[in-house]
Protein backbone atom coordinates (compact mmCIF):
# COMPACT_ATOMS: atom_id res chain seq x y z
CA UNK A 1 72.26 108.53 67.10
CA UNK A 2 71.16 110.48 70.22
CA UNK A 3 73.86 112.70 71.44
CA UNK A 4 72.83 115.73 73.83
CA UNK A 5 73.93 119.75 74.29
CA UNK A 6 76.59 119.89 76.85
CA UNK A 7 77.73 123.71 78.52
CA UNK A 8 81.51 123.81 79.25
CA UNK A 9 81.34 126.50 82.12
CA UNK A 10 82.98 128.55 80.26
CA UNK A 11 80.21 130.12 77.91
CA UNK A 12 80.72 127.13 75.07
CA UNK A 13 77.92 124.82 74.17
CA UNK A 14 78.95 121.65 72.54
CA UNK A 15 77.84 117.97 72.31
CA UNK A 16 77.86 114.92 74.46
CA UNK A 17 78.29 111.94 72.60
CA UNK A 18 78.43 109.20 74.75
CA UNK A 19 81.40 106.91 74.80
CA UNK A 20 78.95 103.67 73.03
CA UNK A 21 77.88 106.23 69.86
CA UNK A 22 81.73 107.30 69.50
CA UNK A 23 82.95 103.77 69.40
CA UNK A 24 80.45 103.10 67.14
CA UNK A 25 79.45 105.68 64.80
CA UNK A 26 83.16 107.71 64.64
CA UNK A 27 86.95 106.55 63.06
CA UNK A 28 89.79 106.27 65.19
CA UNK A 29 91.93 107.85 62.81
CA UNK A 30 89.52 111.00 61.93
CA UNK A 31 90.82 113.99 63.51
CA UNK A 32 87.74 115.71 63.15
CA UNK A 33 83.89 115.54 61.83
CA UNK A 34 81.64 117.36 59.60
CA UNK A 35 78.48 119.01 61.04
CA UNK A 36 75.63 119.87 59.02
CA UNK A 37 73.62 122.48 60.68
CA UNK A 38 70.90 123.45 58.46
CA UNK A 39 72.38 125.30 55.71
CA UNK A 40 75.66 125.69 57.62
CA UNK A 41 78.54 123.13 57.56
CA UNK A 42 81.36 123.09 59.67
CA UNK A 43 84.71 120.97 60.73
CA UNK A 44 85.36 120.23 64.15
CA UNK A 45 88.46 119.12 65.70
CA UNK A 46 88.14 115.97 67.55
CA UNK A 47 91.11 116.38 70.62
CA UNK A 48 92.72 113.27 72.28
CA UNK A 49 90.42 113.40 75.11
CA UNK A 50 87.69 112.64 72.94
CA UNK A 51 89.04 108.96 72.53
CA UNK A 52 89.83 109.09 76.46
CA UNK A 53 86.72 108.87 77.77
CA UNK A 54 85.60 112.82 77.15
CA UNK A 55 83.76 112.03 74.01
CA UNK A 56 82.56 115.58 73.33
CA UNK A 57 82.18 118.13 70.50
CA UNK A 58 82.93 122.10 71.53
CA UNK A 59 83.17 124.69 68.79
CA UNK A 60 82.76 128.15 68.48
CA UNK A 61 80.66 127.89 65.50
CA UNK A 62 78.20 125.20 67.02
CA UNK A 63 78.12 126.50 70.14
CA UNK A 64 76.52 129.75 68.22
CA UNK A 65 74.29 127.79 66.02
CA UNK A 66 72.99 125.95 69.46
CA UNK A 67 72.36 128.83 71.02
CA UNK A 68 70.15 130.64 68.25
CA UNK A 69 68.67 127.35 66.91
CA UNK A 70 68.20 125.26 70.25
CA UNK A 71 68.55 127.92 73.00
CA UNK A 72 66.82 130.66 71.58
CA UNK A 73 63.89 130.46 74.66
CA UNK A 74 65.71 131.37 77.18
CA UNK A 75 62.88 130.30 79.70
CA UNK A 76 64.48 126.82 78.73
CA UNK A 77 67.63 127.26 80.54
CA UNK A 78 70.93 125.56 79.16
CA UNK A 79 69.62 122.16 80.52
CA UNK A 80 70.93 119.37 78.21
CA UNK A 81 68.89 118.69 74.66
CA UNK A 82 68.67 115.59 73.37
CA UNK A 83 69.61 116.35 69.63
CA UNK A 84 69.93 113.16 66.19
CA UNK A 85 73.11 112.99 64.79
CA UNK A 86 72.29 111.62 61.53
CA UNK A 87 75.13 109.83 59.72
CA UNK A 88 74.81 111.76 56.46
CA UNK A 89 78.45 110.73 54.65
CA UNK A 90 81.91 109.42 55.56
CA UNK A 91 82.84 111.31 59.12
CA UNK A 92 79.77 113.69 58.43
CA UNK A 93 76.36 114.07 60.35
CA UNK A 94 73.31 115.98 60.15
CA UNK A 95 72.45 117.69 63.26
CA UNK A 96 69.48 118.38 64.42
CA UNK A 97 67.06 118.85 67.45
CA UNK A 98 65.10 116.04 68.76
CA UNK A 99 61.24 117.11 68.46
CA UNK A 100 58.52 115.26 70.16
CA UNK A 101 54.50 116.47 69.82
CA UNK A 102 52.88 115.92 72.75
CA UNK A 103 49.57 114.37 72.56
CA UNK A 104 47.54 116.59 73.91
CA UNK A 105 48.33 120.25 72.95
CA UNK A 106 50.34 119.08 69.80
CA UNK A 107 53.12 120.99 70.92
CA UNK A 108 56.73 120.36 71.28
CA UNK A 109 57.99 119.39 74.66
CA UNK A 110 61.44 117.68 76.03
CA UNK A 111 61.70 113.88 75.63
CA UNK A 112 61.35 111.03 78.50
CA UNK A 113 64.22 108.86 78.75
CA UNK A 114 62.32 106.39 77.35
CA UNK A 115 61.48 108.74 74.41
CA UNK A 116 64.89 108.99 73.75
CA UNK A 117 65.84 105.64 73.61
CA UNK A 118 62.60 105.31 71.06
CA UNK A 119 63.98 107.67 69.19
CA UNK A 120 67.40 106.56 69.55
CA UNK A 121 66.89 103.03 68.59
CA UNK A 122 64.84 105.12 65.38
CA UNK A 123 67.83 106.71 64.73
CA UNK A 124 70.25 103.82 64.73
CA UNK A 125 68.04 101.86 62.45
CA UNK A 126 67.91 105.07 59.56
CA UNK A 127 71.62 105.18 59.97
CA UNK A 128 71.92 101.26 59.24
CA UNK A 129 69.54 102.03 56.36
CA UNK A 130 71.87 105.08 54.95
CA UNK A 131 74.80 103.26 55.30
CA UNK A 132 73.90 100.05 53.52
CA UNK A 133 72.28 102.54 50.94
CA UNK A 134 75.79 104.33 50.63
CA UNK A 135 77.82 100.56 50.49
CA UNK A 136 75.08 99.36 47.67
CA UNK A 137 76.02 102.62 45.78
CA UNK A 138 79.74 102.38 46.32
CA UNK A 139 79.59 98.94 44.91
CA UNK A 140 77.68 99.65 41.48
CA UNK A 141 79.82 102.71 40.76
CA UNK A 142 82.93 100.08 40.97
């Protein structure tokens, strides 16, 4: 899923993640959510708001990890990032930052809307694949 960086205003970077993707891709009943950040993982609380229409993700820990990993040109600014959520296991995800080349320099640059929705739709259809995966595996180990 696409989910994007989101300041507080109060020095805290978190995540948006949109009020469709946490219908869809998080549990009711989970009071929280494993991050994989590269090497790093991390549990963070999901509060009651985040079921009442503030569907966001603020941590200490990822707000650090944004800010060396994502924000680390601060020419950038602390515009919002598109970023994949990858479903990686039950209530866990694999962070990481959206990268697009661009065609003609080959380097990175920030995504179009329609990019993201590319990419997004990309994204959905990997997590489909890695769940199925995980179901057919359930299944034979029973």
């Amino acid at each position: 899923m696409v989910v994007r960086t989101q300041s507080n205003g109060r020095g805290t970077t978190g995540l948006y993640i949109g009020t469709r993707n946490a219908r869809r891709y998080f549990k009711r009943a989970a009071h929280g959510v494993d991050l994989q950040l590269g090497h790093i993982h991390i549990h963070c609380a999901l509060p009651p708001e985040f079921w009442q229409g503030h569907p966001e993700i603020f941590d200490a820990r990822l707000s650090q990890w944004l800010e060396s990993k994502v924000y680390h040109d601060k020419a950038r600014g602390h515009a919002p990032i598109p970023m994949l959520m990858i479903p990686a296991e039950k209530n866990s995800f694999k962070l990481q930052p959206m990268k697009l080349p661009s065609a003609s320099t080959n380097k990175e640059t920030k995504p179009t809307a329609a990019a993201a929705e590319v990419w997004h739709q990309k994204a959905k259809a990997v997590a489909e694949r890695m769940q199925a995966a995980s179901t057919a595996k359930k299944s034979l180990m029973h």
